[in-house]
Protein backbone atom coordinates (compact mmCIF):
# COMPACT_ATOMS: atom_id res chain seq x y z
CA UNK A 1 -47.87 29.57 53.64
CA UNK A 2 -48.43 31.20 50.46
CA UNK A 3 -52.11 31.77 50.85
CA UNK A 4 -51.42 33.26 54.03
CA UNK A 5 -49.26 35.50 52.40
CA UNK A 6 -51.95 36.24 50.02
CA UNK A 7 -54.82 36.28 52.29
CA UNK A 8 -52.36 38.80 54.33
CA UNK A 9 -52.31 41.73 51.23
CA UNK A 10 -55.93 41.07 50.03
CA UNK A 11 -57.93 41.69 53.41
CA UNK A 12 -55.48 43.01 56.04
CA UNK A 13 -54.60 46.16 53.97
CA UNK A 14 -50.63 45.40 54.66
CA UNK A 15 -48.22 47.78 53.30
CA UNK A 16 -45.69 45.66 54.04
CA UNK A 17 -44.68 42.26 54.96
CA UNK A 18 -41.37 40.38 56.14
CA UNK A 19 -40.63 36.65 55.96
CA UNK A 20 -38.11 35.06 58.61
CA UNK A 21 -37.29 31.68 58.59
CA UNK A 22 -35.14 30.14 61.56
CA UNK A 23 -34.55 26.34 62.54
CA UNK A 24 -35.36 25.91 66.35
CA UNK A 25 -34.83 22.72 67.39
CA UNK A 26 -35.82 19.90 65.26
CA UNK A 27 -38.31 22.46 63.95
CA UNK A 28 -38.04 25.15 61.50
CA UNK A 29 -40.21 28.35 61.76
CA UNK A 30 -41.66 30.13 59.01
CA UNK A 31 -42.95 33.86 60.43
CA UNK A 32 -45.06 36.25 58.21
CA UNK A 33 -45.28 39.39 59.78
CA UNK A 34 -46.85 42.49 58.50
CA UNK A 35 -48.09 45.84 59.37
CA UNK A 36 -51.92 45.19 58.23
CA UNK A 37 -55.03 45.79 59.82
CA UNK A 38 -54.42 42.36 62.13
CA UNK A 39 -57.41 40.78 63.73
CA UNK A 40 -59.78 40.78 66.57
CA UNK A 41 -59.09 37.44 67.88
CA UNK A 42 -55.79 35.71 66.97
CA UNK A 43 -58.52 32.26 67.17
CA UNK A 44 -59.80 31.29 64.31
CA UNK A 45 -63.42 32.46 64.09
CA UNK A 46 -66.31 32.10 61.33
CA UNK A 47 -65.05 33.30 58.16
CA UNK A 48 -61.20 31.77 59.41
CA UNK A 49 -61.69 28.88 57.51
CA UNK A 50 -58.15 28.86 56.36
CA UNK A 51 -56.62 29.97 59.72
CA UNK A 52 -57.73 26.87 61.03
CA UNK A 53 -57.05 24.83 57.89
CA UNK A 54 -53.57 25.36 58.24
CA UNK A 55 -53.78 24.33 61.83
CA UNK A 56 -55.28 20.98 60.78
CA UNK A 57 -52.31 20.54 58.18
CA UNK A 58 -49.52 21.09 60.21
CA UNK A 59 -50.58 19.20 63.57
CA UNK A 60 -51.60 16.07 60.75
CA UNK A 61 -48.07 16.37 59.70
CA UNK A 62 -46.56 16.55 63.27
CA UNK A 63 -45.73 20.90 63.37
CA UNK A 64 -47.96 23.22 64.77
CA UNK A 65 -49.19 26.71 64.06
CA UNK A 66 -49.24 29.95 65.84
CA UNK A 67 -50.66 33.40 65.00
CA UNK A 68 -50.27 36.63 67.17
CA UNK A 69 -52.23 39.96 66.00
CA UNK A 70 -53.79 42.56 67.35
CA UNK A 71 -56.43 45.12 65.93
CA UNK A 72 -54.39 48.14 63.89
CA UNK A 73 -51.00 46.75 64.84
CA UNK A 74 -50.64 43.74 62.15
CA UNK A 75 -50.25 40.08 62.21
CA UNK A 76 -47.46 37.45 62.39
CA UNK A 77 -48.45 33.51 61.74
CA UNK A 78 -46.05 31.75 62.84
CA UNK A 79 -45.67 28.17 61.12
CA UNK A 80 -43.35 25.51 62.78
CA UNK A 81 -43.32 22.55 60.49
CA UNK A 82 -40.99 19.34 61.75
CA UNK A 83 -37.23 18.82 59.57
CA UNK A 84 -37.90 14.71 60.36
């Protein structure tokens, strides 16, 4: 989570970003939205390394990850880790 956060103010040219966390289930969901420069693809591409990275960790653990952008409007990774 925190290198997203970090990845999110050093490339994306966010002003701005807002953390919500909410339990959904037996889930809780970390968001990270902000008002950057978002991406082309929400899928990881080359150069995404740690996009899918964080993938890989949370499906190993049993969570799953989520991102929805779009170009000029921002991004919002979504991280839904289990409580169990």
């Amino acid at each position: 989570m925190l290198t997203a956060a970090f990845s999110k103010w050093r490339r994306r040219a966010a002003r701005w970003g807002c953390l919500s966390i909410r339990i959904i289930g037996n889930r809780l969901r970390l968001s990270l939205a902000d008002d950057g420069s978002g991406l082309e693809s929400a899928r990881p591409t080359a150069g995404m390394d740690g996009l899918a990275n964080m993938r890989v960790r949370l499906e190993e653990m049993g969570g799953r990850f989520a991102i929805a952008s779009q170009a000029g409007r921002g991004t919002i990774p979504r991280f839904y880790p289990p409580l169990n």
